[in-house]
C-alpha atoms as a PDB file:
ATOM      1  CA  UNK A   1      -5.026  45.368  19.387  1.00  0.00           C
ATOM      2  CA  UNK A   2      -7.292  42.893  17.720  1.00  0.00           C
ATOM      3  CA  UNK A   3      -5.313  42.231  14.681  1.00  0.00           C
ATOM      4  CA  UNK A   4      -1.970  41.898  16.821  1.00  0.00           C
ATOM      5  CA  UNK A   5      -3.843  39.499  18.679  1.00  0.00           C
ATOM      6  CA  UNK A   6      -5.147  37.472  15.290  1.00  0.00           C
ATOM      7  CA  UNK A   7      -1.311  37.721  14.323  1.00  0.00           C
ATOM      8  CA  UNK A   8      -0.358  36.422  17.467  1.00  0.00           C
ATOM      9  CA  UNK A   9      -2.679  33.523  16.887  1.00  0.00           C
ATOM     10  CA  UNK A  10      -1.942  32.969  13.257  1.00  0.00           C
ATOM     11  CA  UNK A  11       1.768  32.753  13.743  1.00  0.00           C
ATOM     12  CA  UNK A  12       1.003  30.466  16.937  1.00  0.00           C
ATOM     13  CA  UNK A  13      -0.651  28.105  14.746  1.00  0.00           C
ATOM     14  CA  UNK A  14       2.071  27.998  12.306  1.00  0.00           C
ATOM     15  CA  UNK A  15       4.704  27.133  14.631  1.00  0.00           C
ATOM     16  CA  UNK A  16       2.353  24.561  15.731  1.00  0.00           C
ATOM     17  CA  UNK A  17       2.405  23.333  12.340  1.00  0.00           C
ATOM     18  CA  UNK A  18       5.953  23.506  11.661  1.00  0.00           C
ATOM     19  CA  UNK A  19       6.262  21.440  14.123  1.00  0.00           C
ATOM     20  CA  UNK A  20       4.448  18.499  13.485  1.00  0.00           C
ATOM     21  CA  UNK A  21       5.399  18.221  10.242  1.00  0.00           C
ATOM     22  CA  UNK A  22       8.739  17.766  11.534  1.00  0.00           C
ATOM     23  CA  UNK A  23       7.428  14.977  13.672  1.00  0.00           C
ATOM     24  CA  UNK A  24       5.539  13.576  10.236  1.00  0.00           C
ATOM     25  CA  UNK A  25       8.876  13.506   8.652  1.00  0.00           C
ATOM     26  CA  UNK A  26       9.996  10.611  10.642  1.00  0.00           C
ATOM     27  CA  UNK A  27      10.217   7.512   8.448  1.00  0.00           C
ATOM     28  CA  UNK A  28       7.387   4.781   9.298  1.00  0.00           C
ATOM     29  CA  UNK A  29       7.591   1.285   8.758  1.00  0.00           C
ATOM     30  CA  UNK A  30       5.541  -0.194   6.157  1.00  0.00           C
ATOM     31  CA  UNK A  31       3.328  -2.706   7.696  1.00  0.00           C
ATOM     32  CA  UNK A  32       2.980  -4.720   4.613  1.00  0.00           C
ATOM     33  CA  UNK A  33       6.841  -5.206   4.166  1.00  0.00           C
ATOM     34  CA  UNK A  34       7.785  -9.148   5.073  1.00  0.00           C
ATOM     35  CA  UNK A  35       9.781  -9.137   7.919  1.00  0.00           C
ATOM     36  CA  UNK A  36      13.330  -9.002   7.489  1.00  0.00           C
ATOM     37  CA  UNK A  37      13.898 -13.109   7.967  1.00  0.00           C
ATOM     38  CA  UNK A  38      12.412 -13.016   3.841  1.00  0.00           C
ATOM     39  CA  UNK A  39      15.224 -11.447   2.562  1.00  0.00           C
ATOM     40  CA  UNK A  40      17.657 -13.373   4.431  1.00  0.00           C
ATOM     41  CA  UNK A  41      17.919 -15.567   1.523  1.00  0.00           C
ATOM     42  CA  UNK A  42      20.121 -13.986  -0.865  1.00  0.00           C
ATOM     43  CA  UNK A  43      18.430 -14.421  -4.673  1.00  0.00           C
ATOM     44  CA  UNK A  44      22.163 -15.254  -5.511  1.00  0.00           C
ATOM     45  CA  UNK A  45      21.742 -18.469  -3.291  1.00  0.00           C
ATOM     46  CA  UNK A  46      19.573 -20.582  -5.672  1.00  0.00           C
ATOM     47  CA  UNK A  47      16.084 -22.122  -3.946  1.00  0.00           C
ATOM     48  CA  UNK A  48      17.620 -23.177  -1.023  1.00  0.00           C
ATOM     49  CA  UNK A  49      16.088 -21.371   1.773  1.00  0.00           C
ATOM     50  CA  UNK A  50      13.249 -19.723  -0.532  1.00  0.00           C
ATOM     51  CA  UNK A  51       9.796 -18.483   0.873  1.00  0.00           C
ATOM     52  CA  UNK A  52       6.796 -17.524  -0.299  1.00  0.00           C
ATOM     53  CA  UNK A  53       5.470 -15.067   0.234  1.00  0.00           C
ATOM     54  CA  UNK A  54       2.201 -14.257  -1.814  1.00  0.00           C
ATOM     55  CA  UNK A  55       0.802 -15.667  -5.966  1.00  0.00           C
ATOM     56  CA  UNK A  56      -0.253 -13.429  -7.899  1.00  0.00           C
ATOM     57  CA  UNK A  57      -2.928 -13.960 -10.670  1.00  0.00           C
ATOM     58  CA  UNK A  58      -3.424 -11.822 -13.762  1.00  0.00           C
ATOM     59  CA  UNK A  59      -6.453 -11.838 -16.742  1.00  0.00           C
ATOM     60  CA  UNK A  60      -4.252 -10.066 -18.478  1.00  0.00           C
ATOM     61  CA  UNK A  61      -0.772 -11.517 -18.268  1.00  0.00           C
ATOM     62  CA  UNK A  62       1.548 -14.142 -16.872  1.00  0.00           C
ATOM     63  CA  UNK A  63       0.607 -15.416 -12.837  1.00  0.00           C
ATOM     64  CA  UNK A  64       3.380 -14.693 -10.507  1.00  0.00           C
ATOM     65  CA  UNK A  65       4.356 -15.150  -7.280  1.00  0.00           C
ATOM     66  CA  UNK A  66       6.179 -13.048  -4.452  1.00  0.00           C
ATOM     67  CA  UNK A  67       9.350 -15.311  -3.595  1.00  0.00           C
ATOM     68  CA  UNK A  68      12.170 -13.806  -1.140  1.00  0.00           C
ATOM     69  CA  UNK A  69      10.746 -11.025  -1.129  1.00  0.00           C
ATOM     70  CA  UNK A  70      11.062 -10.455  -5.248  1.00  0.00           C
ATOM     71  CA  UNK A  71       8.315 -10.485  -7.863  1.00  0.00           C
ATOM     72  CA  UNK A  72       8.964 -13.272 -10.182  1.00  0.00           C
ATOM     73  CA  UNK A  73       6.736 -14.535 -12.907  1.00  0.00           C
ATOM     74  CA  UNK A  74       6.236 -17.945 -14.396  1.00  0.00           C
ATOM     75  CA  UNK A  75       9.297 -18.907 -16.002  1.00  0.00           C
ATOM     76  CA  UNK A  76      11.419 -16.528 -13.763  1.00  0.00           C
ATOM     77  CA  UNK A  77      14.155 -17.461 -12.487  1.00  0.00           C
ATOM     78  CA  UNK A  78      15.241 -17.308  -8.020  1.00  0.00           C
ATOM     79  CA  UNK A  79      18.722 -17.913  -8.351  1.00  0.00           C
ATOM     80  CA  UNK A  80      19.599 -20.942 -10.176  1.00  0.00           C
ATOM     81  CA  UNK A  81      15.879 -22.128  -9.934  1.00  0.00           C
ATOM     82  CA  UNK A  82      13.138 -21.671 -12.459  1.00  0.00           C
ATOM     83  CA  UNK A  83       9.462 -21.029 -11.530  1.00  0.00           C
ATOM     84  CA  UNK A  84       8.205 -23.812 -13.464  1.00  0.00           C
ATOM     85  CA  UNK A  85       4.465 -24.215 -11.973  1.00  0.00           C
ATOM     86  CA  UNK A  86       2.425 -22.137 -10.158  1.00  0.00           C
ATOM     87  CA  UNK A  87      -0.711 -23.846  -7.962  1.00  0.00           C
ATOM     88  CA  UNK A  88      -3.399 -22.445  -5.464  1.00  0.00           C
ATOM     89  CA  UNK A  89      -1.173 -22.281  -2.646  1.00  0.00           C
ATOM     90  CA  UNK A  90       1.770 -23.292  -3.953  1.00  0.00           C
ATOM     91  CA  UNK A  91       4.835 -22.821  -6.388  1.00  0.00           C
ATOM     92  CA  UNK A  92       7.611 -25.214  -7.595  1.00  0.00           C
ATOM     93  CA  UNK A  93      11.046 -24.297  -8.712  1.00  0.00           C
ATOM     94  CA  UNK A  94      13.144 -26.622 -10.977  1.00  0.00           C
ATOM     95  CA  UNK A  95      16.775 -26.144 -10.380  1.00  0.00           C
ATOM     96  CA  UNK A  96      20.283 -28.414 -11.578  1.00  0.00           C
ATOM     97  CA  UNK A  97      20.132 -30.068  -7.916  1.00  0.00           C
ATOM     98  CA  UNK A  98      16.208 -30.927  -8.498  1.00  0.00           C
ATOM     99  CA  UNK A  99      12.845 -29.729  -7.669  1.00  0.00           C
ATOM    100  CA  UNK A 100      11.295 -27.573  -4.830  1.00  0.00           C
ATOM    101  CA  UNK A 101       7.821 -26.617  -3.939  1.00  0.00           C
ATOM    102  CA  UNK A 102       7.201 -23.678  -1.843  1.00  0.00           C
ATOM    103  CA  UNK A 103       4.013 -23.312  -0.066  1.00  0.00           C
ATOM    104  CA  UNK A 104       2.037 -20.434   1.425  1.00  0.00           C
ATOM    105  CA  UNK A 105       0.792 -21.629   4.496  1.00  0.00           C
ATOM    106  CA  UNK A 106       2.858 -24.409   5.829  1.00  0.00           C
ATOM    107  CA  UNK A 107       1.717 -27.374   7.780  1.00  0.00           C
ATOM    108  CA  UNK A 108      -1.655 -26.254   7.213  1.00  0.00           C
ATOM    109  CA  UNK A 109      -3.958 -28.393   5.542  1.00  0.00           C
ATOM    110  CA  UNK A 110      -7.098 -27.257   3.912  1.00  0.00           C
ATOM    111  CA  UNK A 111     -11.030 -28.996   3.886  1.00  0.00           C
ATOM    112  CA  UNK A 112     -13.884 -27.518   2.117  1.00  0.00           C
ATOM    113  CA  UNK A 113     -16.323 -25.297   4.554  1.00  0.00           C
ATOM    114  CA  UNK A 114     -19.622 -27.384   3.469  1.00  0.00           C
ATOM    115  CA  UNK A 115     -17.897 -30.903   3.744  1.00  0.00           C
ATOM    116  CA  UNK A 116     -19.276 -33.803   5.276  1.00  0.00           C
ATOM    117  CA  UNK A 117     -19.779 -33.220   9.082  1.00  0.00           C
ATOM    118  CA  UNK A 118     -19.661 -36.658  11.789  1.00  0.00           C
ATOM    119  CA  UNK A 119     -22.736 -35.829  13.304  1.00  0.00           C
ATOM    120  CA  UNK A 120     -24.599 -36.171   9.389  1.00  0.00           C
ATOM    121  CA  UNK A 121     -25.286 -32.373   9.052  1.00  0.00           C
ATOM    122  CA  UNK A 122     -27.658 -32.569  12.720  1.00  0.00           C
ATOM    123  CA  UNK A 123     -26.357 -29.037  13.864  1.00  0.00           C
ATOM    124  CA  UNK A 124     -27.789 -26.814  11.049  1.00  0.00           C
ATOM    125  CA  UNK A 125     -31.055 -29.012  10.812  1.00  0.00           C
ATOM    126  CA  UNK A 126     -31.661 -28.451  14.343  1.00  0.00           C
ATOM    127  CA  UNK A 127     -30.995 -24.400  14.002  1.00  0.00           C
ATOM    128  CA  UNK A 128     -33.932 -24.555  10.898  1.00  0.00           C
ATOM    129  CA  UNK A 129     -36.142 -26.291  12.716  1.00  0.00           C
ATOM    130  CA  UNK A 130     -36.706 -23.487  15.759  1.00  0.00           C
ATOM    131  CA  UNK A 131     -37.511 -21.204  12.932  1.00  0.00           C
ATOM    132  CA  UNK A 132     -40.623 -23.122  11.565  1.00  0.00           C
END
């Protein structure tokens, strides 16, 4: 009675697992995949319309950068455009009708974190001197 009751239990457990895994086999979307708007721009279509996505640096080879959703390294080619230059937050692309420059972040423009403050630096000053 006790081992039909283990077998009971065993083979309860693997139906149990059977399925789930069928359940696991469902695909899942990647959560790092650009959203479908990126590869609206066919590579076929030249610059026009090209985002960027992400640069990529390399110590041990050519920088790169992430454009319509395709890896393309300096010198590459989107289209008819060349990756000509590739900056901080930024890339250009030379084509025939002239030159584009794709940035990252768009509209966003970046200051240093210790710049100069209006009030003369008064805020941190006053925080070190409760702690004298």
């Amino acid at each position: 009675m006790k081992n039909t009751r283990n077998f009971l239990a065993i083979a309860a457990a693997c139906g149990l697992v059977a399925l789930s895994a069928g359940a696991r086999g469902q695909a899942l979307s990647d959560p790092t995949r650009p959203p479908a708007a990126f590869g609206a721009a066919s590579a076929d279509s030249g610059s026009e319309g090209s985002s960027l996505q992400s640069i990529i640096r390399s110590n041990r080879g050519k920088p790169g950068a992430i454009i319509n959703g395709e890896y393309v390294l300096l010198g590459g080619r989107v289209g008819d455009a060349r990756l000509v230059k590739i900056g901080e937050d930024s890339v250009t692309l030379k084509s025939p009708t002239g030159t584009e420059t794709l940035t990252l972040t768009t509209g966003v423009e970046k200051t240093p974190a210790g710049g100069a403050r209006e009030d003369g630096g008064k805020m941190a000053k006053d925080r070190n001197e409760g702690k004298k």
